[in-house]
N, C-alpha and C. Protein backbone atom coordinates (compact mmCIF):
# COMPACT_ATOMS: atom_id res chain seq x y z
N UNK A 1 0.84 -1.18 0.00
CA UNK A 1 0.00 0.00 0.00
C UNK A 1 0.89 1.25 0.00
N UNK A 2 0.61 1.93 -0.73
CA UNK A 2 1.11 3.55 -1.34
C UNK A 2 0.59 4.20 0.12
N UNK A 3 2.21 4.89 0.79
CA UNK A 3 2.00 6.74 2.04
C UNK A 3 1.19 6.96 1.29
N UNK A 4 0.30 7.93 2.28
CA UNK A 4 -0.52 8.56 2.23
C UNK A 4 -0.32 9.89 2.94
N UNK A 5 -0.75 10.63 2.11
CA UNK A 5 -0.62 12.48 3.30
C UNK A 5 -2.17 12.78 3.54
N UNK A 6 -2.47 13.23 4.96
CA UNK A 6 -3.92 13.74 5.10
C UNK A 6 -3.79 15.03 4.51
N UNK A 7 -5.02 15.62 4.17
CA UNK A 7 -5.38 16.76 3.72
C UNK A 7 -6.81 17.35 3.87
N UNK A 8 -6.96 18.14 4.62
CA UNK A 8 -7.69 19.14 5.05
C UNK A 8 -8.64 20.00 3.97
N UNK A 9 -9.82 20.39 3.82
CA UNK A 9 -10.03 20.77 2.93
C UNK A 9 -11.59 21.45 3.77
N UNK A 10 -12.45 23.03 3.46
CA UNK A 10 -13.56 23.03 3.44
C UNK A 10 -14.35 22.97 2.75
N UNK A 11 -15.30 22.68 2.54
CA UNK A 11 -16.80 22.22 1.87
C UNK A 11 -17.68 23.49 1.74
N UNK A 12 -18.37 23.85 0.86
CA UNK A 12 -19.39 24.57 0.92
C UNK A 12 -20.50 23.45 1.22
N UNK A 13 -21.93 24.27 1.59
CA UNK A 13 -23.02 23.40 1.94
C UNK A 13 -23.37 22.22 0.97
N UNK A 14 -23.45 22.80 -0.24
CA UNK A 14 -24.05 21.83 -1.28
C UNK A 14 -22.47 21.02 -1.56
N UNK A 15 -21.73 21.26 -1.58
CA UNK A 15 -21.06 20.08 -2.07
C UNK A 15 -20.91 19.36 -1.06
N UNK A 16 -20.62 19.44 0.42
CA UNK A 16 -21.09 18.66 1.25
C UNK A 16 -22.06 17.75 1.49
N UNK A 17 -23.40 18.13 0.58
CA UNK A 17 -24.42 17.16 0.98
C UNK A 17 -24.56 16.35 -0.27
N UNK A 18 -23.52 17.28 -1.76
CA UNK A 18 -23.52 16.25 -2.62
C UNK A 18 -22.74 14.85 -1.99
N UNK A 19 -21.61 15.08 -1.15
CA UNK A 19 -20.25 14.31 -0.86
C UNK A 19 -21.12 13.34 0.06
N UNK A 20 -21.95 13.82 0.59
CA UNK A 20 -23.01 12.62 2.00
C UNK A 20 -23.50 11.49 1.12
N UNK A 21 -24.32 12.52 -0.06
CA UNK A 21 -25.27 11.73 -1.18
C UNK A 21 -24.24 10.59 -1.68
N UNK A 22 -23.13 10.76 -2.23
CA UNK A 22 -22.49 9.88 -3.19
C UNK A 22 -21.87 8.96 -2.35
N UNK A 23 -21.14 9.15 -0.97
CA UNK A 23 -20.99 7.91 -0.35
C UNK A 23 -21.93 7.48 0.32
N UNK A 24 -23.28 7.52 1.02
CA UNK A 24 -24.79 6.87 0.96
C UNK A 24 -24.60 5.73 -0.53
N UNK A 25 -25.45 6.57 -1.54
CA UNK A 25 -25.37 5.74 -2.99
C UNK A 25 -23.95 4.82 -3.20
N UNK A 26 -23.31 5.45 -3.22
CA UNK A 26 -22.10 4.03 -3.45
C UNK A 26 -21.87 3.02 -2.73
N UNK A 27 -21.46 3.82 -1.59
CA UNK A 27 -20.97 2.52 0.07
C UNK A 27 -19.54 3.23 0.11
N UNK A 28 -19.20 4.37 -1.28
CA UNK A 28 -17.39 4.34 -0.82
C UNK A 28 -17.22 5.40 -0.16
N UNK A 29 -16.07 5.76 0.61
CA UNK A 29 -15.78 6.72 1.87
C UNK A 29 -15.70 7.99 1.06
N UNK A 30 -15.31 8.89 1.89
CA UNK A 30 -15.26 10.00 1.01
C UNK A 30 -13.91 10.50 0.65
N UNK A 31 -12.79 9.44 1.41
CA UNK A 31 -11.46 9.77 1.12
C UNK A 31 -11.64 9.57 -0.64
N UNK A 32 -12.05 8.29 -0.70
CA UNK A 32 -12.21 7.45 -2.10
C UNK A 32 -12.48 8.53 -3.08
N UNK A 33 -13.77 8.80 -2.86
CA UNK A 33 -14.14 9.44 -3.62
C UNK A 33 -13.82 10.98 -3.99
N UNK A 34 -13.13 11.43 -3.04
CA UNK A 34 -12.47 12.93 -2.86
C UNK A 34 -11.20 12.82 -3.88
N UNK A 35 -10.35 11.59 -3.04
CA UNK A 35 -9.03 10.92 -3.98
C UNK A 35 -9.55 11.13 -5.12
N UNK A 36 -10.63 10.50 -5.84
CA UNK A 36 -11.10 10.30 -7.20
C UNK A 36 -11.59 11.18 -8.19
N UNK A 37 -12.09 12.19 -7.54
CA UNK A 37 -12.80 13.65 -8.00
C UNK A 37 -10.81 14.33 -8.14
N UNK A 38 -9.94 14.52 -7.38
CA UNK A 38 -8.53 14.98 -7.77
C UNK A 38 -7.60 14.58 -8.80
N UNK A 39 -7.98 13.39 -8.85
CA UNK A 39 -7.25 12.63 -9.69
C UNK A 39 -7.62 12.92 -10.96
N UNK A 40 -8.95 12.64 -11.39
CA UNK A 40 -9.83 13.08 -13.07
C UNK A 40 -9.22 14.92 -12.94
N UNK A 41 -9.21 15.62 -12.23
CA UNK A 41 -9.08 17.04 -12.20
C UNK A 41 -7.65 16.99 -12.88
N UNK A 42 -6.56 16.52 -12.07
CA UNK A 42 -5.63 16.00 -12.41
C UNK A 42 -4.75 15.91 -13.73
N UNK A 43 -5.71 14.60 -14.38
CA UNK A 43 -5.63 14.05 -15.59
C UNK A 43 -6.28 14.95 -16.23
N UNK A 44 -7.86 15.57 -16.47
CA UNK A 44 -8.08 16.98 -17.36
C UNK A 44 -7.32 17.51 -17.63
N UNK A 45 -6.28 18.33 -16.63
CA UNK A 45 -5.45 19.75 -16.61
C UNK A 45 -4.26 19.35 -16.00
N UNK A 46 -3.58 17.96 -17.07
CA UNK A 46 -2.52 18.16 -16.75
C UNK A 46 -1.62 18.59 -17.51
N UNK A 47 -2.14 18.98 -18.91
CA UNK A 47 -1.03 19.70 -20.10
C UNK A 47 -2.55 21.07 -20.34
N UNK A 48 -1.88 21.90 -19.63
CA UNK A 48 -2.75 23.29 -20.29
C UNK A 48 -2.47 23.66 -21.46
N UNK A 49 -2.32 24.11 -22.09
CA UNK A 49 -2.34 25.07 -23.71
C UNK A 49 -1.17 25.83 -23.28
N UNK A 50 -0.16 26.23 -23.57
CA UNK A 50 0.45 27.51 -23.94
C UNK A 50 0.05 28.30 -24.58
N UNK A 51 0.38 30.03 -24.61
CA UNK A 51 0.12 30.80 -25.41
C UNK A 51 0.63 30.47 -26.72
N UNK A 52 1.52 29.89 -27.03
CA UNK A 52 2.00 29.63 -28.24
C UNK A 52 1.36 28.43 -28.95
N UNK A 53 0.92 27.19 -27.96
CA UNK A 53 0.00 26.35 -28.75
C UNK A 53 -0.94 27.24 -29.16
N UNK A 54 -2.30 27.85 -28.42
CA UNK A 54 -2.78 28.58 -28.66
C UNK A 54 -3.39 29.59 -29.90
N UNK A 55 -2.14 30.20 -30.09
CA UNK A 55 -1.89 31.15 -31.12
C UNK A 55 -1.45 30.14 -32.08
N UNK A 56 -1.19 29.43 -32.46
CA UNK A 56 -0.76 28.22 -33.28
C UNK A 56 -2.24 27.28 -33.56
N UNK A 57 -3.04 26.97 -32.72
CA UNK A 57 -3.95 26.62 -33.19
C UNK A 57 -4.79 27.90 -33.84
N UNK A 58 -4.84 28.39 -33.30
CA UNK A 58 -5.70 29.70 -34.49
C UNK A 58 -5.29 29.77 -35.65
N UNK A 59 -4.48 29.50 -36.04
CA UNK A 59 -3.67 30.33 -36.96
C UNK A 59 -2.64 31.47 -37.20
N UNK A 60 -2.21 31.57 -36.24
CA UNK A 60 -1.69 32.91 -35.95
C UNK A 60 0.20 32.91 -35.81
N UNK A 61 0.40 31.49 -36.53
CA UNK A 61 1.61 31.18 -36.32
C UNK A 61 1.84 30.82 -38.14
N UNK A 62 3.04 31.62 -38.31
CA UNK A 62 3.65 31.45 -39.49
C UNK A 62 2.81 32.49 -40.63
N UNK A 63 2.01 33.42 -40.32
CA UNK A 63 0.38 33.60 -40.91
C UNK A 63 1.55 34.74 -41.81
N UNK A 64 2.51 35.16 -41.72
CA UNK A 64 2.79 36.26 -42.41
C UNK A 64 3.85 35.66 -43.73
N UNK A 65 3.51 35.97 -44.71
CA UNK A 65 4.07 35.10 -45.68
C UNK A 65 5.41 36.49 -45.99
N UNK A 66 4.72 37.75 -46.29
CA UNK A 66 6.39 38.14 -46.58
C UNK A 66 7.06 38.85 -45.92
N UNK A 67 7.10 38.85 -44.30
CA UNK A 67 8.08 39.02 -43.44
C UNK A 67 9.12 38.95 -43.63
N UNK A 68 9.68 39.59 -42.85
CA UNK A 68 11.66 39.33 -42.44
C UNK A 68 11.73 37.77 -42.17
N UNK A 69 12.78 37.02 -42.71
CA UNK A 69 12.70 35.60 -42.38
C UNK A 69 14.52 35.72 -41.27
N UNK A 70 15.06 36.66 -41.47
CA UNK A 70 16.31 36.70 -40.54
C UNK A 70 16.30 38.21 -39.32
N UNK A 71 15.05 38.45 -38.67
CA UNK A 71 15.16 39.62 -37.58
C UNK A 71 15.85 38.74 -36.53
N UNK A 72 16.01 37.93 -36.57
CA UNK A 72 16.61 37.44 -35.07
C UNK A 72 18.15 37.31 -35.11
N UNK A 73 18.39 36.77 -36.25
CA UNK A 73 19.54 36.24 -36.67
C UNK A 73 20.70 37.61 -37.23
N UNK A 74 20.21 38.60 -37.91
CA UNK A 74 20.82 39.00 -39.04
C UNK A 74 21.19 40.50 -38.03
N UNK A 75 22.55 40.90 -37.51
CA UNK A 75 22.90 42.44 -36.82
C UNK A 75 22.66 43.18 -37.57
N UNK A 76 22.17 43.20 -38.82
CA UNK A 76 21.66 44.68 -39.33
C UNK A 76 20.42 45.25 -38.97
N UNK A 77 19.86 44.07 -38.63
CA UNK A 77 18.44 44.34 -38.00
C UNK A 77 18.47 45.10 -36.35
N UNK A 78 19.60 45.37 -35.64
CA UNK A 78 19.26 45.80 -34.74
C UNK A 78 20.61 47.16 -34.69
N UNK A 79 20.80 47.62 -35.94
CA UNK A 79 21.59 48.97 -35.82
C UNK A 79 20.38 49.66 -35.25
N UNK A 80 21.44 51.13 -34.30
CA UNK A 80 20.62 51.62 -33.47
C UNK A 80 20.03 51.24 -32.53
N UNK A 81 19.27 49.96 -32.36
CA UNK A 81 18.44 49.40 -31.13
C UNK A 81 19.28 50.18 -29.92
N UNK A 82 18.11 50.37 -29.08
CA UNK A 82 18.28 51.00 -27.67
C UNK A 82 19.27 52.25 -27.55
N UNK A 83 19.00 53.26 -28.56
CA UNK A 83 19.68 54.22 -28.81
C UNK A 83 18.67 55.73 -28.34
């Protein structure tokens, strides 16, 4: 059997009497089911989006066809800068 850490947590009213309802209906404790409600949360949101996925799924990546293809690369591009 997998440590375990306790953890403390408050309830608003209704999710409290949802949390009564579901271990009544099941038979399982509410560690179980608390554990279980964290875990799916968990697994949902465990890779968020970046701004750059993001903007990449829109479209918004590569979208400029005749840009500068060397501003990062090329020191002519930054004569003067911070002058």
């Amino acid at each position: 059997m997998m440590a375990t850490d306790r953890l403390s947590i408050r309830l608003t009213e209704p999710l409290r009497s949802g949390l009564d309802a579901m271990v009544e209906a099941t038979g399982r404790t509410e560690s179980d089911i608390a554990r279980e409600a964290i875990e799916d949360y968990l697994r949902r949101h465990a890779k968020l989006p970046t701004c750059f996925d993001l903007a990449e799924q829109a479209g918004m990546i590569g979208c400029v066809a005749s840009g500068q293809r060397d501003l990062s690369t090329n020191p002519r591009h930054m004569e003067g800068f911070g002058k």
